[in-house]
C-alpha atoms as a PDB file:
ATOM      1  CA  UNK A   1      22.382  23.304   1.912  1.00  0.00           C
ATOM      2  CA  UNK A   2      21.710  23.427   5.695  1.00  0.00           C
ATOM      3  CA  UNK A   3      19.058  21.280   6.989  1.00  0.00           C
ATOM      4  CA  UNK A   4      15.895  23.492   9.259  1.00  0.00           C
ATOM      5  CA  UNK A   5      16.228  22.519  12.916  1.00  0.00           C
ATOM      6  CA  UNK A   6      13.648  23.482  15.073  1.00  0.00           C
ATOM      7  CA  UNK A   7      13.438  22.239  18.349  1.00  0.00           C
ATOM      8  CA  UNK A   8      10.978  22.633  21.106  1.00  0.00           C
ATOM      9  CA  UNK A   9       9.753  21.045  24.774  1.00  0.00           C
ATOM     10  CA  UNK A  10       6.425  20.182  25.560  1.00  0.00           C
ATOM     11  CA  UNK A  11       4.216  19.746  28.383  1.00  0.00           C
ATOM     12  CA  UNK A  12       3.092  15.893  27.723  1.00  0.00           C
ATOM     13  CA  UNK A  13       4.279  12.665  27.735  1.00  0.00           C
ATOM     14  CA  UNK A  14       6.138  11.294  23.941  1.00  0.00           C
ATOM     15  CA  UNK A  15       3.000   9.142  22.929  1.00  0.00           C
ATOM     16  CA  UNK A  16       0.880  12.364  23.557  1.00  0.00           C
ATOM     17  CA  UNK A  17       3.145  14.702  21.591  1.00  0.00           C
ATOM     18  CA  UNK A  18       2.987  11.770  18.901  1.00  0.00           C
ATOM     19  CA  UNK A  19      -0.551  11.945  18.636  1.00  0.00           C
ATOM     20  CA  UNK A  20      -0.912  15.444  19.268  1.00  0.00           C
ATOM     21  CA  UNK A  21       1.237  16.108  16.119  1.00  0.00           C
ATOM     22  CA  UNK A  22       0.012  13.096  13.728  1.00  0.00           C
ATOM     23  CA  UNK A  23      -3.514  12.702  14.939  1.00  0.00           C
ATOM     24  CA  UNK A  24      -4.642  16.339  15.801  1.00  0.00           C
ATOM     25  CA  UNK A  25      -2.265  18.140  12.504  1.00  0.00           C
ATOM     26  CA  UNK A  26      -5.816  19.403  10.945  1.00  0.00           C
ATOM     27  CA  UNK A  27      -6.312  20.830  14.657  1.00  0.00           C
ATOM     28  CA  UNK A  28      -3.552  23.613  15.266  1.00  0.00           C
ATOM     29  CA  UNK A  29      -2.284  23.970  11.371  1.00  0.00           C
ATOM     30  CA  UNK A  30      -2.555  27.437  10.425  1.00  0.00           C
ATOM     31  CA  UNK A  31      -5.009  28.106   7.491  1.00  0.00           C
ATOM     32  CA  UNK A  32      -2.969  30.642   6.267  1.00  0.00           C
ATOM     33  CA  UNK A  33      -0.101  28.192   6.100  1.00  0.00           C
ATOM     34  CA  UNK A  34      -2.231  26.650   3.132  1.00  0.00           C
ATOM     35  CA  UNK A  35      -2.644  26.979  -0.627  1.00  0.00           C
ATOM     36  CA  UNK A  36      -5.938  28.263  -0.085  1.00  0.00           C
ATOM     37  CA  UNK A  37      -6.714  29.126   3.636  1.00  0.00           C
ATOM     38  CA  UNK A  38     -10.604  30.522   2.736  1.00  0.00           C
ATOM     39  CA  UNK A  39     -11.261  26.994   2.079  1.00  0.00           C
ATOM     40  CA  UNK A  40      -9.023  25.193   4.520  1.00  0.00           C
ATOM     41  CA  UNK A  41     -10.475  22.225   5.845  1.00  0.00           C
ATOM     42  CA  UNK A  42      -7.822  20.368   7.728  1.00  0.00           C
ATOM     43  CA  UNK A  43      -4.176  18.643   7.388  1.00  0.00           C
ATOM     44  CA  UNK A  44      -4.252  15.445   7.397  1.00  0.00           C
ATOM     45  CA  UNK A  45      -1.544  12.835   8.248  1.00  0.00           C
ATOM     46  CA  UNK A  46      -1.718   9.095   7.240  1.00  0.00           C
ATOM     47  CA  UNK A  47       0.560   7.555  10.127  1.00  0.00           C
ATOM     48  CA  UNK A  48       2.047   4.481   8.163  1.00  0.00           C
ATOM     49  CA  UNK A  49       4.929   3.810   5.633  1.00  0.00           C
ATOM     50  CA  UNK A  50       3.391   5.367   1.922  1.00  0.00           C
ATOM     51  CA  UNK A  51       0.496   7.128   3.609  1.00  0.00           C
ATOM     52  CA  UNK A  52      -0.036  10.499   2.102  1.00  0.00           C
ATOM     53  CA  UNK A  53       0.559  13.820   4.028  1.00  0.00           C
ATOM     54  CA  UNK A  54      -2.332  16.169   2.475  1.00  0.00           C
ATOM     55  CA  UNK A  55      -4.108  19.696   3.232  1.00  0.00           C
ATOM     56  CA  UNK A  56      -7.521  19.196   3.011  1.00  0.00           C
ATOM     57  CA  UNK A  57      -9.149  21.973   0.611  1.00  0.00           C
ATOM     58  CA  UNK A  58     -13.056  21.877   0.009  1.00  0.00           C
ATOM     59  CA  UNK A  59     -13.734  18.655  -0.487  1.00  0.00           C
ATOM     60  CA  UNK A  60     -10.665  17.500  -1.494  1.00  0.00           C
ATOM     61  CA  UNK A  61      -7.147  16.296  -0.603  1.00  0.00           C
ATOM     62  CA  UNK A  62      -4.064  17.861  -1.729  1.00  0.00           C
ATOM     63  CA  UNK A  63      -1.320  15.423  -1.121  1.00  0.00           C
ATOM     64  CA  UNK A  64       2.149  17.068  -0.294  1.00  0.00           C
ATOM     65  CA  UNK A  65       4.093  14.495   1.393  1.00  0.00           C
ATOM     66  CA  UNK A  66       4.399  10.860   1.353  1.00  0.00           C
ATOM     67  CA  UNK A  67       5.397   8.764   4.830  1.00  0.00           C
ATOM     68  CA  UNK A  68       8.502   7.349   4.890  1.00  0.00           C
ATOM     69  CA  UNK A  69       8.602   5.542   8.026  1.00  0.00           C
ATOM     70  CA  UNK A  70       6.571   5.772  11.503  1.00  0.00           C
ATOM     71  CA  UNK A  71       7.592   4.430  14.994  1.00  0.00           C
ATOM     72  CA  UNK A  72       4.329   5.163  16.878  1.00  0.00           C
ATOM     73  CA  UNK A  73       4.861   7.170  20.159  1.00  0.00           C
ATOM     74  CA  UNK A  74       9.035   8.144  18.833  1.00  0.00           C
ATOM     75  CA  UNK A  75       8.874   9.394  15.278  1.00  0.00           C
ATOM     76  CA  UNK A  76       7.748  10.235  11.709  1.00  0.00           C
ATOM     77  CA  UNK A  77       9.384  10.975   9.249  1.00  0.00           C
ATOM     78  CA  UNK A  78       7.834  11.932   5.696  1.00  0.00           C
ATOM     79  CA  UNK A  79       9.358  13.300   2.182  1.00  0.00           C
ATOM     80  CA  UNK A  80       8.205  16.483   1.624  1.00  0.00           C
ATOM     81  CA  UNK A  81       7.008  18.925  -1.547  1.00  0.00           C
ATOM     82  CA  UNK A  82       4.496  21.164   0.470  1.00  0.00           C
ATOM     83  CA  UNK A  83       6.119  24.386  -1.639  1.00  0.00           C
ATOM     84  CA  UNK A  84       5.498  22.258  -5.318  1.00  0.00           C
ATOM     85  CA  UNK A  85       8.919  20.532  -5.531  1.00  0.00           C
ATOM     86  CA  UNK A  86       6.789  17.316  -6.089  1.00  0.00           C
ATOM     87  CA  UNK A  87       9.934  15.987  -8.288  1.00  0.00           C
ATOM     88  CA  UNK A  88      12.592  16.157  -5.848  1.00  0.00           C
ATOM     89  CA  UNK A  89      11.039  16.128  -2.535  1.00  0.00           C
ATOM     90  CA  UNK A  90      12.812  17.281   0.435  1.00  0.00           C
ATOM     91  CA  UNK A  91      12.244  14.890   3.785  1.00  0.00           C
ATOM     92  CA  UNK A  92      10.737  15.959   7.408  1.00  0.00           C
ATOM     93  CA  UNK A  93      11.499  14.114  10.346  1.00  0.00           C
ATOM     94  CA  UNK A  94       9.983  14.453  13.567  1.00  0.00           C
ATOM     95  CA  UNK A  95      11.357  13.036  16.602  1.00  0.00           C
ATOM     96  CA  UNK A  96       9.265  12.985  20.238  1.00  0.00           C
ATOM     97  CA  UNK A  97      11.926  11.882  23.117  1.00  0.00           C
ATOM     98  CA  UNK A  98      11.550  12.191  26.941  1.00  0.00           C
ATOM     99  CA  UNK A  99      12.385  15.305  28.519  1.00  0.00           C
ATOM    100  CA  UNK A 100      12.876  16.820  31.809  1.00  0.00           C
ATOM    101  CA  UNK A 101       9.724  19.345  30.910  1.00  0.00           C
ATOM    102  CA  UNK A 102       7.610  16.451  29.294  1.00  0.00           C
ATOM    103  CA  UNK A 103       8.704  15.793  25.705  1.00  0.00           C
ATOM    104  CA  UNK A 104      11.767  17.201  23.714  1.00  0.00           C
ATOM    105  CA  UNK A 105      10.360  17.552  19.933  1.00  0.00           C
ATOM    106  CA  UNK A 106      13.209  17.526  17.598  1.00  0.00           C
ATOM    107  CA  UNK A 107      12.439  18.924  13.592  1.00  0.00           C
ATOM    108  CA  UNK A 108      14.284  18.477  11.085  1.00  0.00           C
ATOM    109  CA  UNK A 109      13.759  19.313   7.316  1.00  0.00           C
ATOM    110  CA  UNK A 110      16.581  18.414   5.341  1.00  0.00           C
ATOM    111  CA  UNK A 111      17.290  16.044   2.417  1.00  0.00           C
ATOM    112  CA  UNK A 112      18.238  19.334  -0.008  1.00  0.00           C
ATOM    113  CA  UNK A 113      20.064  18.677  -2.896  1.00  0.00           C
ATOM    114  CA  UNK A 114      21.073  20.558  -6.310  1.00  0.00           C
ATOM    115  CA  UNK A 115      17.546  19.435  -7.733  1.00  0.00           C
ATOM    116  CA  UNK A 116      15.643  20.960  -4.978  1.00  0.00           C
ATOM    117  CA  UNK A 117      18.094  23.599  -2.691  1.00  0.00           C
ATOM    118  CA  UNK A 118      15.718  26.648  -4.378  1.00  0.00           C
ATOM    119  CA  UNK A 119      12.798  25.249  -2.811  1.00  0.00           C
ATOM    120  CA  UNK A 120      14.637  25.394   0.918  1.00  0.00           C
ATOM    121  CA  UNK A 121      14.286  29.285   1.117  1.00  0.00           C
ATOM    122  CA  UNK A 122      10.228  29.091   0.568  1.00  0.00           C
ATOM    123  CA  UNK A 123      10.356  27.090   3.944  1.00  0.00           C
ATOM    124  CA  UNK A 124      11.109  30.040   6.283  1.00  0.00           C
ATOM    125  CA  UNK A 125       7.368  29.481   7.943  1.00  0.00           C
ATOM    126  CA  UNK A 126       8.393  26.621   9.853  1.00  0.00           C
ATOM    127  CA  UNK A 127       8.992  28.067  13.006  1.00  0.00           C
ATOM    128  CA  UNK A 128       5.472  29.955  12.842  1.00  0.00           C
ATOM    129  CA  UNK A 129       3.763  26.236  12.293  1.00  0.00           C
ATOM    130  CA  UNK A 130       5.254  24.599  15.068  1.00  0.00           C
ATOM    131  CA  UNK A 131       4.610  27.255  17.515  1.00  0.00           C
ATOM    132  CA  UNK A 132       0.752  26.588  16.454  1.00  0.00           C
ATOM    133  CA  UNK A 133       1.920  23.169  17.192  1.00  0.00           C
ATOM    134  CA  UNK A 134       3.580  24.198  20.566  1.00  0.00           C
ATOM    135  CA  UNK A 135       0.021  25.957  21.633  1.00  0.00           C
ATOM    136  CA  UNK A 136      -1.957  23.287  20.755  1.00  0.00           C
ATOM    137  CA  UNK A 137       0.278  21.026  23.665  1.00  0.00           C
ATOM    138  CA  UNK A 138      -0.146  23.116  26.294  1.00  0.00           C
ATOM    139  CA  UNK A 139      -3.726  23.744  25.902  1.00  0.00           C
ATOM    140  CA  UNK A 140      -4.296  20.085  26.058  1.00  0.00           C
ATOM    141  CA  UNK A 141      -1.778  18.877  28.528  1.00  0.00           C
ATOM    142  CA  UNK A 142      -3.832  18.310  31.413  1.00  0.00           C
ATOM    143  CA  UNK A 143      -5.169  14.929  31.460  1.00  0.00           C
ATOM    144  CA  UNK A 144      -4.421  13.381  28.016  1.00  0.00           C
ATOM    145  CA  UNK A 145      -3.436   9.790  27.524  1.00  0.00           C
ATOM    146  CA  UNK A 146      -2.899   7.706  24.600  1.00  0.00           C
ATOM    147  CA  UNK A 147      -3.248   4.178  24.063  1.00  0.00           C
ATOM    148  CA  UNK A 148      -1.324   1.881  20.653  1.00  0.00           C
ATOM    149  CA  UNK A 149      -4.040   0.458  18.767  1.00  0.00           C
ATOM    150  CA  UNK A 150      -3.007  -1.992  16.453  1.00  0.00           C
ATOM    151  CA  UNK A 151      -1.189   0.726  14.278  1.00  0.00           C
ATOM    152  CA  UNK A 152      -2.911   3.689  15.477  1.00  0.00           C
ATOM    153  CA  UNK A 153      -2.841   5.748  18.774  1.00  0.00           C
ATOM    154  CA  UNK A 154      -6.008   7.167  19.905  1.00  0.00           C
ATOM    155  CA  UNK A 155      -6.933   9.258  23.299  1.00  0.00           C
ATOM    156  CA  UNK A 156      -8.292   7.114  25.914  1.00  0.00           C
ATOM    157  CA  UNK A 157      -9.797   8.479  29.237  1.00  0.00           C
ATOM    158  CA  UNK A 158      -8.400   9.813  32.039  1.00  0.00           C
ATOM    159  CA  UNK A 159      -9.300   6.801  34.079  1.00  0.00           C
ATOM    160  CA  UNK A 160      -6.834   4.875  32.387  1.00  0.00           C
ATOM    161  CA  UNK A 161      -3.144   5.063  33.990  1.00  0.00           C
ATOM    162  CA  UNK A 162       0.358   3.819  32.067  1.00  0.00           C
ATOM    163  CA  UNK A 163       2.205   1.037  33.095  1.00  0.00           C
ATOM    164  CA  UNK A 164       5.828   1.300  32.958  1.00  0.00           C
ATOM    165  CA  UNK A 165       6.044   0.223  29.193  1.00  0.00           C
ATOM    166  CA  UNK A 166       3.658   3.704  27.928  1.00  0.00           C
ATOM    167  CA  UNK A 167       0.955   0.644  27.265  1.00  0.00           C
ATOM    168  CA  UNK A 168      -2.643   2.420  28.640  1.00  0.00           C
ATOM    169  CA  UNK A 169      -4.934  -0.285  31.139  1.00  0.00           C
ATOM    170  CA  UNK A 170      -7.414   0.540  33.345  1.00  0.00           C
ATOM    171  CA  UNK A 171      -5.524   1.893  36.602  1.00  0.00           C
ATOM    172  CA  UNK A 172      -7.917  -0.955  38.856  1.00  0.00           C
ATOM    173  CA  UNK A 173      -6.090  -3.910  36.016  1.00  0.00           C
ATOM    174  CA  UNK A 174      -3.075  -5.214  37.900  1.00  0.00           C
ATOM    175  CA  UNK A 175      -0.189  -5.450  35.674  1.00  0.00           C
ATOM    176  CA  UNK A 176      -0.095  -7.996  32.618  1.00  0.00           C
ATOM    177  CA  UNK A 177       3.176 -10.384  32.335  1.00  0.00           C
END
């Protein structure tokens, strides 16, 4: 069964698109793209290796992914059951690499197999997601940095400039060694 490939460019740096897409999910996810979008809440992403993906419903999480593996600023990728195929998950990876326009974000959704291949066809609202996903970029691509964390990246203020290794200081700091 043919793997979904979606890909798009955006107007911000990788570690921008990275959080944009991780960090901001509950942000630009489309209630209706939910099991129950009168009492969406938010999507919610846990950005390590067995964190749970989950829509947030009420006051509770509904978990429908599980991380696989995370490289902070590059990629995620996560197995997937959004559609109920809890049993033989399908697996989502997102990849954020430099571009000419800002960021080239490459989706995949793949990992079909006899066990799960009827669940691929209930997937066909992909493209309608990451155009939400696409929106939310360019409303927010003036002036947004991110900064690692430990294991986390979180916005930092525009007075802070990169240095050549994506690493956020103050822009008065001279260069660490």
């Amino acid at each position: 069964v043919d793997k979904i490939t979606l890909t798009h460019d955006v107007p911000v740096p990788p570690a921008a698109a990275f959080y944009l897409f991780v960090g901001e999910i509950g942000q630009w996810w489309p209630p209706l793209q939910t099991p129950d979008p009168a009492r969406h809440a938010g999507v919610v992403i846990e950005a390590r290796p067995g964190g749970t993906v989950s829509f947030r419903i009420g006051g509770e999480d509904r978990a429908w992914g599980e991380v696989v593996s995370v490289d902070l600023r590059s990629s995620i990728v996560f197995d997937c059951w959004r559609r109920g195929e809890h049993r033989h998950p399908s697996r989502v990876s997102v990849r954020f690499s430099d571009s000419e326009w800002g960021t080239r974000v490459t989706f995949e959704h793949g990992g079909w197999d006899d066990d799960n291949a009827g669940a691929r066809a209930r997937y066909g609202d992909w493209p309608l997601i990451l155009a939400e996903f696409v929106a939310h970029t360019r409303r927010h691509a003036r002036g947004i940095r991110v900064a690692a964390r430990g294991t986390a990246l979180v916005p930092v203020p525009r007075r802070w400039a990169p240095d050549a290794g994506s690493v956020l200081r103050p822009s008065s700091s001279p260069p660490s060694s």
